[in-house]
PDB file of N, CA and C in Angstrom:
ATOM      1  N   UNK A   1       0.846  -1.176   0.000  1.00  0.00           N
ATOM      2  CA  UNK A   1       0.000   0.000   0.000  1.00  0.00           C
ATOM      3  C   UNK A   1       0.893   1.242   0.000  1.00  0.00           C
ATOM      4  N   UNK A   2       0.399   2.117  -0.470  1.00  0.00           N
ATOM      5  CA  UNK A   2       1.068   3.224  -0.757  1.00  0.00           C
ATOM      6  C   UNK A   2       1.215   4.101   0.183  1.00  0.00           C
ATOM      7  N   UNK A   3       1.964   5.462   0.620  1.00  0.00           N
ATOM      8  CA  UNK A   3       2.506   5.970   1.937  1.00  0.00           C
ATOM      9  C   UNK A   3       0.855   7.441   1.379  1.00  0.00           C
ATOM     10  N   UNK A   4       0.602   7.860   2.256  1.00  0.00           N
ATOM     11  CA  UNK A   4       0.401   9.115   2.269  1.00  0.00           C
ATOM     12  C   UNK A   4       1.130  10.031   1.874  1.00  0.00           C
ATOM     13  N   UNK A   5       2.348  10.028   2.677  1.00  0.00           N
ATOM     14  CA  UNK A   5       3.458  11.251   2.591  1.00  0.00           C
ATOM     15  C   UNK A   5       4.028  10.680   0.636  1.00  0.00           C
ATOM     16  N   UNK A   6       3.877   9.717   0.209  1.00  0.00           N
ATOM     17  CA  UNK A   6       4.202   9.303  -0.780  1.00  0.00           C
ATOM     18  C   UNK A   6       3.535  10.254  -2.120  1.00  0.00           C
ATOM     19  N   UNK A   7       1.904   9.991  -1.801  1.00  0.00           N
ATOM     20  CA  UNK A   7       1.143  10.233  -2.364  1.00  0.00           C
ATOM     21  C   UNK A   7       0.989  11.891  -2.575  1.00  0.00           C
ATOM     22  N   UNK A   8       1.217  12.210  -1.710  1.00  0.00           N
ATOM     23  CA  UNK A   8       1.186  13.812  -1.101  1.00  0.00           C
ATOM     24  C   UNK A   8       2.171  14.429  -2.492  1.00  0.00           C
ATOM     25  N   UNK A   9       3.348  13.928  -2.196  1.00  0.00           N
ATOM     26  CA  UNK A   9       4.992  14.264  -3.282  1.00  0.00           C
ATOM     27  C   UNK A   9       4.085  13.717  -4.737  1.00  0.00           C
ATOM     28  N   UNK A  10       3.596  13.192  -4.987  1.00  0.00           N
ATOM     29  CA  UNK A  10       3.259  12.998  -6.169  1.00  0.00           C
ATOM     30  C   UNK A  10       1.968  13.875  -6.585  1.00  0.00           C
ATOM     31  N   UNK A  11       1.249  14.204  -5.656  1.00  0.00           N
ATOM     32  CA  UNK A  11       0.044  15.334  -6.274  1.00  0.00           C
ATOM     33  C   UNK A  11       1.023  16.689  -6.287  1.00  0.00           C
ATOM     34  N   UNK A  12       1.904  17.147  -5.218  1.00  0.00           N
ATOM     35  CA  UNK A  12       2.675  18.481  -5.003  1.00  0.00           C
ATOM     36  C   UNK A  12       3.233  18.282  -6.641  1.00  0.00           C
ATOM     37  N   UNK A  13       3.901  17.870  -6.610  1.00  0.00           N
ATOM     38  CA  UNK A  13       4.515  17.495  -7.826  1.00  0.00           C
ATOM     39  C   UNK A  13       4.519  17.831  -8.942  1.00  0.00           C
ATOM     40  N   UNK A  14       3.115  17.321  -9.385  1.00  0.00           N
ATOM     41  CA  UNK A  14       2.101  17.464 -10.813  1.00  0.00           C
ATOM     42  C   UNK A  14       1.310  18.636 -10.545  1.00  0.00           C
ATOM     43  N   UNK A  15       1.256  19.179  -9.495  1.00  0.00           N
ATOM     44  CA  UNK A  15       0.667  20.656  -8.808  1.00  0.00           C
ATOM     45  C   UNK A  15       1.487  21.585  -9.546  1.00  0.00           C
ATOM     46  N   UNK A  16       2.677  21.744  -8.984  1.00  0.00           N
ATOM     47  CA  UNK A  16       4.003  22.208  -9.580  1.00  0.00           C
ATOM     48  C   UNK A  16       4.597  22.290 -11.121  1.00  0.00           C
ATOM     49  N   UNK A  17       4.411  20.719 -11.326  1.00  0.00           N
ATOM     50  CA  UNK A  17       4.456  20.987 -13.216  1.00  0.00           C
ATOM     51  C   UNK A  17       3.517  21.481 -13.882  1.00  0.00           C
ATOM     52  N   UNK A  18       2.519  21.579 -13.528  1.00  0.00           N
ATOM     53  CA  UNK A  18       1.247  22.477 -14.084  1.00  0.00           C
ATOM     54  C   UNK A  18       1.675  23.600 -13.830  1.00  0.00           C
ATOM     55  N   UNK A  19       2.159  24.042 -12.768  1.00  0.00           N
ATOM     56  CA  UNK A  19       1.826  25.746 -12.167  1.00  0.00           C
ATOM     57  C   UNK A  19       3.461  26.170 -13.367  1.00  0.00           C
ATOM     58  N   UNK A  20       4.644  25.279 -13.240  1.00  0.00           N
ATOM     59  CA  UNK A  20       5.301  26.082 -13.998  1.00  0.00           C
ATOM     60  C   UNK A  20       5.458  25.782 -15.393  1.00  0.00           C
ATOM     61  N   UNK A  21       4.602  25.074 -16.174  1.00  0.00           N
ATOM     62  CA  UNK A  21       4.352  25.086 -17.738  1.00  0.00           C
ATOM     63  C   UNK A  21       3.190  26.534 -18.200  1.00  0.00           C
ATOM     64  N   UNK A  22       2.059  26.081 -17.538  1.00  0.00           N
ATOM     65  CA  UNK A  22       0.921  27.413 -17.576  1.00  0.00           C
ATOM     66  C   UNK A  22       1.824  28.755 -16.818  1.00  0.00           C
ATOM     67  N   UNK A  23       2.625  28.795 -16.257  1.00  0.00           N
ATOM     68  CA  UNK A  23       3.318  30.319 -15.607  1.00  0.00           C
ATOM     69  C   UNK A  23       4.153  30.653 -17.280  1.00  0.00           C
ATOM     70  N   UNK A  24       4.676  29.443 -17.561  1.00  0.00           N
ATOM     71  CA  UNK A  24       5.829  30.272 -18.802  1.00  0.00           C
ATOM     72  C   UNK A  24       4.814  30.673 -19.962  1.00  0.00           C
ATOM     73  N   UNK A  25       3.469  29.872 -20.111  1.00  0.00           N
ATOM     74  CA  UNK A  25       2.958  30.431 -21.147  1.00  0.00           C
ATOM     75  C   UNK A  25       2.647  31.900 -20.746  1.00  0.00           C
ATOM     76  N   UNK A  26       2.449  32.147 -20.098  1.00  0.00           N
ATOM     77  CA  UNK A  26       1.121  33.562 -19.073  1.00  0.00           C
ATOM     78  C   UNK A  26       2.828  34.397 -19.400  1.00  0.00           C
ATOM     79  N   UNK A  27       4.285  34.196 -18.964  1.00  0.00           N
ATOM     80  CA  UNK A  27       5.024  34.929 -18.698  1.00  0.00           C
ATOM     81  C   UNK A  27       5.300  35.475 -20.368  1.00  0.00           C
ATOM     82  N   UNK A  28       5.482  34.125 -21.345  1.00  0.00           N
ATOM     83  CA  UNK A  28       5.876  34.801 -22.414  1.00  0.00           C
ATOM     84  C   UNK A  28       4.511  35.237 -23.326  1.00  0.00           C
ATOM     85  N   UNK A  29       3.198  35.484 -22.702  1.00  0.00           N
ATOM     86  CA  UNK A  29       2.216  36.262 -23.259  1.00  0.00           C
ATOM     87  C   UNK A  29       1.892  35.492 -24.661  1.00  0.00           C
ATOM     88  N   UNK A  30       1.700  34.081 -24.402  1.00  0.00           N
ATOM     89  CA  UNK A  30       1.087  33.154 -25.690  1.00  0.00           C
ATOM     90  C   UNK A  30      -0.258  33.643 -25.607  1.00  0.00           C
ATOM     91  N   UNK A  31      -0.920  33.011 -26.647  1.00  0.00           N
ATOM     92  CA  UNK A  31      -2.526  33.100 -26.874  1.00  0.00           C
ATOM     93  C   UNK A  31      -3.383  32.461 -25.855  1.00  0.00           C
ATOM     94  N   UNK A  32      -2.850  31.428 -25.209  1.00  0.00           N
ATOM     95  CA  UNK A  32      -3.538  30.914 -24.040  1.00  0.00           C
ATOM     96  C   UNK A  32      -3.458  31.206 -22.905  1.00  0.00           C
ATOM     97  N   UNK A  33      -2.814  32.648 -22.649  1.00  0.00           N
ATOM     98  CA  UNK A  33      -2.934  32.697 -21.166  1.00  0.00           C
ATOM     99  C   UNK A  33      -3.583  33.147 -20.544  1.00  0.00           C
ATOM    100  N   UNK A  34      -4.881  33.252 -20.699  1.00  0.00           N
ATOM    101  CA  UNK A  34      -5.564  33.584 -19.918  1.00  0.00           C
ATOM    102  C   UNK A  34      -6.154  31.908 -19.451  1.00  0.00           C
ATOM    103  N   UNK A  35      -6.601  30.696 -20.635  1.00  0.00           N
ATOM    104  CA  UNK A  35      -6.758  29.835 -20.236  1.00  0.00           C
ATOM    105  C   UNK A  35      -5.516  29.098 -19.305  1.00  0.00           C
ATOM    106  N   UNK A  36      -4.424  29.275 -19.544  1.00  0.00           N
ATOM    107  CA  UNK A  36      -3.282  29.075 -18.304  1.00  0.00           C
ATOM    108  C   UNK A  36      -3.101  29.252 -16.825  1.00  0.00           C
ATOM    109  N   UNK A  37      -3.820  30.619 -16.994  1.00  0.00           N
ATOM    110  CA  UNK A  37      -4.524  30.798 -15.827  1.00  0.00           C
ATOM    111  C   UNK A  37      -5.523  30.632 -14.846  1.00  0.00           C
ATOM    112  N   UNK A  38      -6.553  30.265 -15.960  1.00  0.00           N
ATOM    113  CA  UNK A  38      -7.375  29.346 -15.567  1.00  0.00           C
ATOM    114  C   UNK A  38      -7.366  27.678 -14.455  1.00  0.00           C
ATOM    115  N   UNK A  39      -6.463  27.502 -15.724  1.00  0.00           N
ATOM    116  CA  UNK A  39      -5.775  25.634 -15.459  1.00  0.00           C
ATOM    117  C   UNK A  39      -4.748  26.087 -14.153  1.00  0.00           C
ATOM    118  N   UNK A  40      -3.888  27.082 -14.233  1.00  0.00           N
ATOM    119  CA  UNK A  40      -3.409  27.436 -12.441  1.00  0.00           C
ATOM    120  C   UNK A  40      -4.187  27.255 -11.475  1.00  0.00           C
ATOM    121  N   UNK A  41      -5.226  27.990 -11.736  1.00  0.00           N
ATOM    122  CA  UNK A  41      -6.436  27.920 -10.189  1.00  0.00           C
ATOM    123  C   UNK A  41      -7.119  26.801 -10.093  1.00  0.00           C
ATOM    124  N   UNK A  42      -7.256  25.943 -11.119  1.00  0.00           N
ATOM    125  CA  UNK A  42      -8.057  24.786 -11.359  1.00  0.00           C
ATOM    126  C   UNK A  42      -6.912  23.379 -10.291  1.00  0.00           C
ATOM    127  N   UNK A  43      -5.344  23.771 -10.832  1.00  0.00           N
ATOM    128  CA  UNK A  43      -4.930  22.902 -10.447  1.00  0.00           C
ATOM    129  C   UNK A  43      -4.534  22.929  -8.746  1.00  0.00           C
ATOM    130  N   UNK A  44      -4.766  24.536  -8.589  1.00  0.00           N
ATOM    131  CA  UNK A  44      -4.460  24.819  -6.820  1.00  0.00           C
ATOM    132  C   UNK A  44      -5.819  24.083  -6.565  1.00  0.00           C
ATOM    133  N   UNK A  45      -6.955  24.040  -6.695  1.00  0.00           N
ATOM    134  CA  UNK A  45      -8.198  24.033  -6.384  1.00  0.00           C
ATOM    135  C   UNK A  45      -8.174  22.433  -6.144  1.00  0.00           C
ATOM    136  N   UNK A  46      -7.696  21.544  -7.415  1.00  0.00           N
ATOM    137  CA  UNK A  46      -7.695  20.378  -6.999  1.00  0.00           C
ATOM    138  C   UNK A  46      -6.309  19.797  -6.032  1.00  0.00           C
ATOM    139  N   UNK A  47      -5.586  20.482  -5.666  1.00  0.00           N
ATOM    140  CA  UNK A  47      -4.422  19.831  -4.613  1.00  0.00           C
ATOM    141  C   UNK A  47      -5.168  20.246  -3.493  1.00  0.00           C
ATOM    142  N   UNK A  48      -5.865  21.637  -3.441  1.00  0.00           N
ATOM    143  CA  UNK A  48      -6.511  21.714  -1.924  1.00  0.00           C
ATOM    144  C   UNK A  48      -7.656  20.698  -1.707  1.00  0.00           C
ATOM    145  N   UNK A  49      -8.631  19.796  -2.367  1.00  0.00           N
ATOM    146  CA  UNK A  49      -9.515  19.462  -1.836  1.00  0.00           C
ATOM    147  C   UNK A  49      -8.597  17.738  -2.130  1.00  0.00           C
ATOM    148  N   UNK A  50      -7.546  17.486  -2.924  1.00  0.00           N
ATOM    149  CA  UNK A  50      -7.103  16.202  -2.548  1.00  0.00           C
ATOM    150  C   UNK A  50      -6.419  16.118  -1.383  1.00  0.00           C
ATOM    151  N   UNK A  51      -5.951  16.850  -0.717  1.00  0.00           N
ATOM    152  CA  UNK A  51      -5.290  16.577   0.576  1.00  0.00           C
ATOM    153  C   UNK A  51      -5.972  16.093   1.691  1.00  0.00           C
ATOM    154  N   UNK A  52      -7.094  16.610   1.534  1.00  0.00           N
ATOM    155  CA  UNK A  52      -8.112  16.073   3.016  1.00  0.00           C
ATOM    156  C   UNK A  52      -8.586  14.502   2.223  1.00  0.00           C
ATOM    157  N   UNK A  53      -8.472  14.230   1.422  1.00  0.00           N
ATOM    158  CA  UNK A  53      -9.146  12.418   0.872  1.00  0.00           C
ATOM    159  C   UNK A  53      -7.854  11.925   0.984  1.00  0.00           C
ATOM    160  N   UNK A  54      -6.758  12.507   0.679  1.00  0.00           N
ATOM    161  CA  UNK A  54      -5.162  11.202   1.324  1.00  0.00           C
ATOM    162  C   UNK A  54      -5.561  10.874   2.232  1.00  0.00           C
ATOM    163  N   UNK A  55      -5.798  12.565   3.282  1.00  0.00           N
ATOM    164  CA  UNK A  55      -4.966  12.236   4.813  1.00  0.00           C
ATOM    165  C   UNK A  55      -6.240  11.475   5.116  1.00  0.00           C
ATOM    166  N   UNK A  56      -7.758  11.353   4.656  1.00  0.00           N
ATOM    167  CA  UNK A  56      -8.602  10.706   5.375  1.00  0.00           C
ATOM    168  C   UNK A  56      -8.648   9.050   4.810  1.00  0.00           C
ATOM    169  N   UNK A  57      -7.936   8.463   3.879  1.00  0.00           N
ATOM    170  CA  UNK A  57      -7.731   7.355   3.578  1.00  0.00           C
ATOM    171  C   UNK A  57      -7.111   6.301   4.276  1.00  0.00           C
ATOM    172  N   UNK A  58      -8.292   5.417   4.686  1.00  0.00           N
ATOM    173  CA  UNK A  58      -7.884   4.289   6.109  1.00  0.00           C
ATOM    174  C   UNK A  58      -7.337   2.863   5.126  1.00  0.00           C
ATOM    175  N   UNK A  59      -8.150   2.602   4.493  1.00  0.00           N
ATOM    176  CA  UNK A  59      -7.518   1.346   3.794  1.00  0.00           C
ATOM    177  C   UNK A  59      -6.892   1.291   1.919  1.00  0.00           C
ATOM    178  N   UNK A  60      -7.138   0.370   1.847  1.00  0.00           N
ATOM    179  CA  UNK A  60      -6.766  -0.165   0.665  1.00  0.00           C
ATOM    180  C   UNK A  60      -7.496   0.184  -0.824  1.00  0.00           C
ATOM    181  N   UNK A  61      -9.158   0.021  -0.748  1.00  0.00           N
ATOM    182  CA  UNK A  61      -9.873   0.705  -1.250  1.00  0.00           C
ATOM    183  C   UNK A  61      -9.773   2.164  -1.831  1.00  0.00           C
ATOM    184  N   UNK A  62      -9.321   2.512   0.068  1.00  0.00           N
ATOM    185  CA  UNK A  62     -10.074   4.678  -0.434  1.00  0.00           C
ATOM    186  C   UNK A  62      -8.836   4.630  -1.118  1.00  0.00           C
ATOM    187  N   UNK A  63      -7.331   3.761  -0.992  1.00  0.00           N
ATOM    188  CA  UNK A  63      -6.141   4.883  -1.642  1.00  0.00           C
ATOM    189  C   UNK A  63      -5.904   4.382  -3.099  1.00  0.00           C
ATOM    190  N   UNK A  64      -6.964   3.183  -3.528  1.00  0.00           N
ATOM    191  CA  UNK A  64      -6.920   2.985  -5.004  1.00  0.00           C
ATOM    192  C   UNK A  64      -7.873   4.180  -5.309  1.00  0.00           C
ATOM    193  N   UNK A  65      -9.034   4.441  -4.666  1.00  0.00           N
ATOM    194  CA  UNK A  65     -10.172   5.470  -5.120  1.00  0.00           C
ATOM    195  C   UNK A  65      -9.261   6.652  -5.199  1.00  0.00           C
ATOM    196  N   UNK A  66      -8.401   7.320  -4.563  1.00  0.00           N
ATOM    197  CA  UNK A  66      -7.483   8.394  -4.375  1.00  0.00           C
ATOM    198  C   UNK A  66      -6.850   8.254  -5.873  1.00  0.00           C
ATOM    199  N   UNK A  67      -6.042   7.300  -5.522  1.00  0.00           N
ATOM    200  CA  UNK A  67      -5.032   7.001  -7.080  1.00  0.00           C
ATOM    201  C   UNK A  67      -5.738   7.237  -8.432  1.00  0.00           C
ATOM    202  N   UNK A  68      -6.912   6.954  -8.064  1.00  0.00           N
ATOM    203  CA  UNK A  68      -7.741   6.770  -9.687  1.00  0.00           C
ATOM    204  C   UNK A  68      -7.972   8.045 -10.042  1.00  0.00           C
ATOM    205  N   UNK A  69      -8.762   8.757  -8.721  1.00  0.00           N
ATOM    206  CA  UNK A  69      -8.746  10.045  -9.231  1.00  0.00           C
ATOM    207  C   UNK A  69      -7.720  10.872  -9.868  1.00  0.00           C
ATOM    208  N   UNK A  70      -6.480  10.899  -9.065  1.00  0.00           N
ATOM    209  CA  UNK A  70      -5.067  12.089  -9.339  1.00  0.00           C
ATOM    210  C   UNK A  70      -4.613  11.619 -10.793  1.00  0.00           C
ATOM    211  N   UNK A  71      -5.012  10.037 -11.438  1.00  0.00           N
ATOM    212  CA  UNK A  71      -4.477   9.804 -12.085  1.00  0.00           C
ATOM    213  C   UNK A  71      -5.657  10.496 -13.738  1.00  0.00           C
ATOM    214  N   UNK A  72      -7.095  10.329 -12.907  1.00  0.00           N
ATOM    215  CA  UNK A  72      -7.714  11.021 -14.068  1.00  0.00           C
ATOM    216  C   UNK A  72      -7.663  12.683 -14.261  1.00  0.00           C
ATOM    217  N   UNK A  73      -7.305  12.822 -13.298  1.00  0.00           N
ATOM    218  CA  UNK A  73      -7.324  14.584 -13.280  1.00  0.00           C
ATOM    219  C   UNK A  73      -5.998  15.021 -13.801  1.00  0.00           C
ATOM    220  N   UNK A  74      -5.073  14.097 -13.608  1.00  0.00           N
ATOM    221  CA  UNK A  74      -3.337  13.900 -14.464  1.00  0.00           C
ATOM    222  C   UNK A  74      -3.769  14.330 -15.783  1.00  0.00           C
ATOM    223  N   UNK A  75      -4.602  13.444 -16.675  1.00  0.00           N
ATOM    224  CA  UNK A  75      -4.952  13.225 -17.937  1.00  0.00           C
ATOM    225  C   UNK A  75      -5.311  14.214 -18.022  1.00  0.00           C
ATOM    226  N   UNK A  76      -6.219  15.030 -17.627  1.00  0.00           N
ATOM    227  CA  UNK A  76      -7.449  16.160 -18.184  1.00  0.00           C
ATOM    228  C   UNK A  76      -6.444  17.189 -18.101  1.00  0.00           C
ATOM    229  N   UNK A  77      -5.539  17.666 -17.126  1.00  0.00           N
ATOM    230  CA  UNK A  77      -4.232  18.379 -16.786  1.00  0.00           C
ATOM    231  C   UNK A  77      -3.620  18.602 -18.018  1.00  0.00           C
ATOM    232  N   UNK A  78      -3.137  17.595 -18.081  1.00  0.00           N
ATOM    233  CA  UNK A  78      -1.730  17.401 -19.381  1.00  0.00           C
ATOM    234  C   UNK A  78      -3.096  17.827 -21.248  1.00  0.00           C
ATOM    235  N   UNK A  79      -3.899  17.386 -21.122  1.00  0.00           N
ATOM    236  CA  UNK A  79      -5.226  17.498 -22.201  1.00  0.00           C
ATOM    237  C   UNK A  79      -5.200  18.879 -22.861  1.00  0.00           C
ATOM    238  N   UNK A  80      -5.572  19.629 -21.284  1.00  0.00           N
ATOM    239  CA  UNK A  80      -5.827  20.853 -21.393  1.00  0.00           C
ATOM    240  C   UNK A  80      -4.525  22.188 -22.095  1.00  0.00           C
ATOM    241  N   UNK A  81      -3.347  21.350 -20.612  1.00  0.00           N
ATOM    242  CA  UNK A  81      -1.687  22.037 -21.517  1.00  0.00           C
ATOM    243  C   UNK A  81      -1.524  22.120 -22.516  1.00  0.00           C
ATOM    244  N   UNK A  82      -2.316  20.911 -23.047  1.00  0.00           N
ATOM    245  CA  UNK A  82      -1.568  20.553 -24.477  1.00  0.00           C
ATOM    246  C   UNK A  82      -2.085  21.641 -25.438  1.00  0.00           C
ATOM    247  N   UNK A  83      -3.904  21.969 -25.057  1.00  0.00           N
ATOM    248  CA  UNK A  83      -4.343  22.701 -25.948  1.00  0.00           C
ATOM    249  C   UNK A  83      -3.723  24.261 -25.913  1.00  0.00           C
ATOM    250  N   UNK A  84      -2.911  24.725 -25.147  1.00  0.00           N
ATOM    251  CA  UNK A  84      -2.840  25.898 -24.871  1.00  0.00           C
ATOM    252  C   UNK A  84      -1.432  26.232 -26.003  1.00  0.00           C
ATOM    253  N   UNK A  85      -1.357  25.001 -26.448  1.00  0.00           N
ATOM    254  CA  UNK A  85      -0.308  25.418 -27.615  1.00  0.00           C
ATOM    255  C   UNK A  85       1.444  25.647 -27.100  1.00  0.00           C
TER     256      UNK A  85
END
């Protein structure tokens, strides 16, 4: 089973590579930055409400249910980057 503190480094993480791919678009003033900005607050928004479902994950179940999620919201993440050109 997987650590919390494990899990934690891996949402911070992908928190982080979002915040600094969408920051360089917004910095060098591409066509998408306002949607960059968007996907910034979107991705603070989802690290704040995944932290309380780690830390409240007792077994085996909730931290596949955890995993599944970070891993679909990964996808829609990277989806969205992609469109921003």
């Amino acid at each position: 089973m997987a650590s919390k503190k494990n899990i934690k480094k891996d949402v911070k993480q992908m928190v982080y590579d979002i915040m600094d791919d969408c920051d360089y678009v917004v910095v060098s003033g591409g066509k998408g930055a306002d949607k960059a900005t968007k996907l910034m607050d979107d991705a603070v928004a989802f690290y704040e409400t995944m932290i309380p479902k780690i830390n409240g994950a007792k077994n085996k179940a909730d931290f596949k249910s955890v995993r599944a999620e970070i891993e679909e919201k990964a996808i829609g993440f990277v989806t969205e980057m992609n469109k921003l050109g």
